[in-house]
Protein backbone atom coordinates (compact mmCIF):
# COMPACT_ATOMS: atom_id res chain seq x y z
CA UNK A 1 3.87 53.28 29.27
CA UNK A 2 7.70 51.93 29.15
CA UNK A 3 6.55 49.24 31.65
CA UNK A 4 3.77 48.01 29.83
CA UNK A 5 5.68 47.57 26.42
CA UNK A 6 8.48 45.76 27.93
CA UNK A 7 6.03 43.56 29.68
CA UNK A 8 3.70 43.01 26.64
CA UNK A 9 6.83 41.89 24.36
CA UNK A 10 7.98 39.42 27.61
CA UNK A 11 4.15 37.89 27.71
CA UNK A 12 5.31 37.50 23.59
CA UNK A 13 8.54 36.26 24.18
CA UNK A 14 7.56 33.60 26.74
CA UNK A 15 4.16 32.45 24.67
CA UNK A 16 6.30 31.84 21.48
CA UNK A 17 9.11 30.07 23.33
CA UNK A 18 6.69 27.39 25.04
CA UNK A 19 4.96 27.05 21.56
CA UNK A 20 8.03 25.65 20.08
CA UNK A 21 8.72 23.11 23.31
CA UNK A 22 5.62 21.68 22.58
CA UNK A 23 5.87 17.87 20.58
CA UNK A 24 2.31 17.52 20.32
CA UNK A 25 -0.23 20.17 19.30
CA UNK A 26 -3.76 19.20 19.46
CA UNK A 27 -5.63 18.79 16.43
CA UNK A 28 -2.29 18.93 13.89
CA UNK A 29 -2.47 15.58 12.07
CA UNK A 30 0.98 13.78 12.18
CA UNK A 31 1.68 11.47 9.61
CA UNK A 32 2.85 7.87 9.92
CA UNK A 33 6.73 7.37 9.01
CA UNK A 34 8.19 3.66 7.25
CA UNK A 35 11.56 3.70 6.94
CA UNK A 36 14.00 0.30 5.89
CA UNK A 37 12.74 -3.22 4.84
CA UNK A 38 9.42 -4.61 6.45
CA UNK A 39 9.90 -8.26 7.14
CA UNK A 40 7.18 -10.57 7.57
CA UNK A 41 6.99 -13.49 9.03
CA UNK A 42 6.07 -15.38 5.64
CA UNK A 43 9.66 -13.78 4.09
CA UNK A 44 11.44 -14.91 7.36
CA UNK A 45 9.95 -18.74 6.58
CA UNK A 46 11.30 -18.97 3.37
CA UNK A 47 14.56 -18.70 4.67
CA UNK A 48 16.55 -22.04 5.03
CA UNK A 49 20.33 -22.32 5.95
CA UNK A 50 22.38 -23.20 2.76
CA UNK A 51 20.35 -20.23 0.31
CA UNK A 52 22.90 -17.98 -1.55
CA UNK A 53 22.83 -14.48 -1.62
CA UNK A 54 20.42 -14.38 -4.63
CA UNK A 55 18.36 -16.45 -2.94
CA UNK A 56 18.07 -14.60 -0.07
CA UNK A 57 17.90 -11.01 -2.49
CA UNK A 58 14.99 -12.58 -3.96
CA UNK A 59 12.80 -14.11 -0.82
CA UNK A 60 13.79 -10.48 1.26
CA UNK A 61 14.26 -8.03 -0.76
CA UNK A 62 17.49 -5.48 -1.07
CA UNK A 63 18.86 -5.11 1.83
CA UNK A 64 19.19 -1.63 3.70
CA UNK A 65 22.56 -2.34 4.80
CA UNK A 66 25.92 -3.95 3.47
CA UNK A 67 28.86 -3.15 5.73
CA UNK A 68 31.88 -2.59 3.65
CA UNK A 69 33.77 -4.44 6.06
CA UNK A 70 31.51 -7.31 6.64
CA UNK A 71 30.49 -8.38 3.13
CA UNK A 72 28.84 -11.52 4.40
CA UNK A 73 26.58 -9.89 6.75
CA UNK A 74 23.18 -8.14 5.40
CA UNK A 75 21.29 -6.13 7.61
CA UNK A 76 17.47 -5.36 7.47
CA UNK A 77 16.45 -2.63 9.66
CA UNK A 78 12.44 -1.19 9.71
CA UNK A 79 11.57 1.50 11.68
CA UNK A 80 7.77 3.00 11.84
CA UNK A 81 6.50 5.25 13.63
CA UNK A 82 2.76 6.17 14.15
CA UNK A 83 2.02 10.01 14.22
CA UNK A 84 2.77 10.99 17.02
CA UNK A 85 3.92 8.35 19.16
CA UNK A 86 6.39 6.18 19.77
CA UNK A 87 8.75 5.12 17.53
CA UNK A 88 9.01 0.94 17.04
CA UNK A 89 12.01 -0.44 15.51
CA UNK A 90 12.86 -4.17 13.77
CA UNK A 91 16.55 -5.35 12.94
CA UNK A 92 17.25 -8.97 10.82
CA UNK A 93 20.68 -10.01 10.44
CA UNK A 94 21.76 -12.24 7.90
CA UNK A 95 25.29 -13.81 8.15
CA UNK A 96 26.60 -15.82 5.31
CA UNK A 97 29.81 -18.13 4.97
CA UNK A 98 32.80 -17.82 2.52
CA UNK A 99 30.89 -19.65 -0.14
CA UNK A 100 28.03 -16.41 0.27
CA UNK A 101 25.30 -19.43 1.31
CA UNK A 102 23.11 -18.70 4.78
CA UNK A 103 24.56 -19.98 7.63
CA UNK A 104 22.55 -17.66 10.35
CA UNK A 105 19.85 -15.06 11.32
CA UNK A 106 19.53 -12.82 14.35
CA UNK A 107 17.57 -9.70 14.92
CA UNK A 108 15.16 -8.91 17.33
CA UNK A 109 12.16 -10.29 15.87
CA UNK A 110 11.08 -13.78 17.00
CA UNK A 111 10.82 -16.30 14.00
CA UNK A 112 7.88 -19.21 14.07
CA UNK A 113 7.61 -22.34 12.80
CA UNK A 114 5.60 -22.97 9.84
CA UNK A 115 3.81 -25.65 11.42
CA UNK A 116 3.02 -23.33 14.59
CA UNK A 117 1.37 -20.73 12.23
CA UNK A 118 -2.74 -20.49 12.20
CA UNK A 119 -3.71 -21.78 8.57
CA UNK A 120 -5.43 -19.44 6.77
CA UNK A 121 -7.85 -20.98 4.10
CA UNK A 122 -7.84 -18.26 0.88
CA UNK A 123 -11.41 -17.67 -0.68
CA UNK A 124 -11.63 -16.42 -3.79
CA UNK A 125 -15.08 -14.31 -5.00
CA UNK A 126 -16.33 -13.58 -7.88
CA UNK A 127 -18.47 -10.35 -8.41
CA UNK A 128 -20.55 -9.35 -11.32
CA UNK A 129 -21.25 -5.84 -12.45
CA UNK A 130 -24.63 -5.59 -14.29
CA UNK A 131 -25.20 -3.62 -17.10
CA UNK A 132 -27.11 -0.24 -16.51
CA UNK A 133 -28.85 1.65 -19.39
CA UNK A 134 -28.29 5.22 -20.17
CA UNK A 135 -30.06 7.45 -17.89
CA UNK A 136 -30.31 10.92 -18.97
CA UNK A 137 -30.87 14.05 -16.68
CA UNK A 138 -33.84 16.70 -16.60
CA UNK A 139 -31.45 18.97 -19.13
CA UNK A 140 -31.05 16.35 -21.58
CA UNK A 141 -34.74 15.00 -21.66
CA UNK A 142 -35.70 18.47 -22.19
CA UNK A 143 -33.79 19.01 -24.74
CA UNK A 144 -34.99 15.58 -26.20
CA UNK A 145 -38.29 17.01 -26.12
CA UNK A 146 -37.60 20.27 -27.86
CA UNK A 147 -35.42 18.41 -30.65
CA UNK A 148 -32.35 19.21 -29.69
CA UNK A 149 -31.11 16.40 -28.02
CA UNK A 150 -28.57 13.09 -29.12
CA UNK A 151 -31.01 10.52 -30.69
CA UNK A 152 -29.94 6.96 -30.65
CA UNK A 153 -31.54 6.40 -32.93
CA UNK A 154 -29.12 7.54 -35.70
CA UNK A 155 -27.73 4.28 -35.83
CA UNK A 156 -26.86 2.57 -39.62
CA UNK A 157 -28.72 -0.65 -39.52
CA UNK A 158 -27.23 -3.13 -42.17
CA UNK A 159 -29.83 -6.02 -43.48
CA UNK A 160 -29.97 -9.15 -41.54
CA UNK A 161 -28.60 -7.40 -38.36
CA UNK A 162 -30.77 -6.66 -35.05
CA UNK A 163 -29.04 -2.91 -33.60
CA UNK A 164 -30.38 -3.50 -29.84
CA UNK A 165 -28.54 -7.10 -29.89
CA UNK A 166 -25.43 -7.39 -32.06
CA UNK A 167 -24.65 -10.92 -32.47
CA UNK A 168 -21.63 -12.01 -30.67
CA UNK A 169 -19.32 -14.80 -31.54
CA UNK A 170 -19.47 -17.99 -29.28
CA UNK A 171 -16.04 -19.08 -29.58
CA UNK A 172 -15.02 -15.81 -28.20
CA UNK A 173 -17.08 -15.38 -25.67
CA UNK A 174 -15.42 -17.23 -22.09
CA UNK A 175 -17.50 -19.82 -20.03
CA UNK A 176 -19.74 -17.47 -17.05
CA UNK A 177 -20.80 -20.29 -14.98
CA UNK A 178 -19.95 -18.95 -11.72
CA UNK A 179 -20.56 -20.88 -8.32
């Protein structure tokens, strides 16, 4: 009996320690983790040597870090990580001069040419929403039918006026000719 207790709580020992080694459980969704500034490669072609700080502020953003003992060097660090896997990491390093205009940028993400970049051409669509007409359910029509239900037809019609089509002003109205 003694033997059997102490090796039912071992068995429970040892299953709840390799539960907690485990990184990934099956089936437990992980959730994907952005951290720091996300630079694109648009942001990182606006960028010309000679910008000053606010320049720079306002093409990248706030930067996520301002050594105190390197004023004139911004550093933009994004990490993400997928859930679950492995963890992929960006740094951008802005240096600027005594006169707080760019002089440089290094990091470990490769910068393009703007001429070397696949032109996208930007299409712009225009979608229209019909009108639809009140539908009513089974409850309602039945209740039309006993008496009960909303008329419509309760509306105060005022001489020289049509109630299904309310005349509209032109000038208001905007031009609908689409393509």
């Amino acid at each position: 009996m003694k033997s059997s207790v102490v090796y039912s709580l071992s068995l429970a020992v040892v299953l709840s320690l390799s539960a907690c080694s485990t990184d990934k459980i099956p089936g437990v969704y992980r959730i994907d983790i952005q951290q720091g500034n996300d630079v694109t490669q648009e942001m990182l072609n606006q960028l010309e040597p000679g910008m000053t700080k606010n320049q720079v502020a306002y093409v990248m953003g706030t930067p996520l870090l301002i050594d105190t003992f390197h004023p004139n060097r911004w550093d933009y660090i994004y990490s993400y990580q997928p859930g679950g896997e492995d963890r992929e990491q960006r740094r951008i390093t802005l240096h600027f001069d005594e006169a707080d205009q760019l002089i440089r940028i290094d990091g470990d993400t490769r910068t393009v040419a703007k001429a070397d970049l696949p032109q996208v051409e930007r299409q712009d669509k225009n979608v229209i929403v019909p009108l639809t007409e009140k539908k009513s359910g089974l409850f309602s029509k039945m209740k039309s039918l006993v008496g009960l239900g909303d008329d419509d037809e309760d509306v105060e019609v005022i001489e020289g006026t049509n109630p299904a089509k309310p005349e509209i002003d032109q000038q208001q109205v905007p031009d609908t000719d689409i393509q």
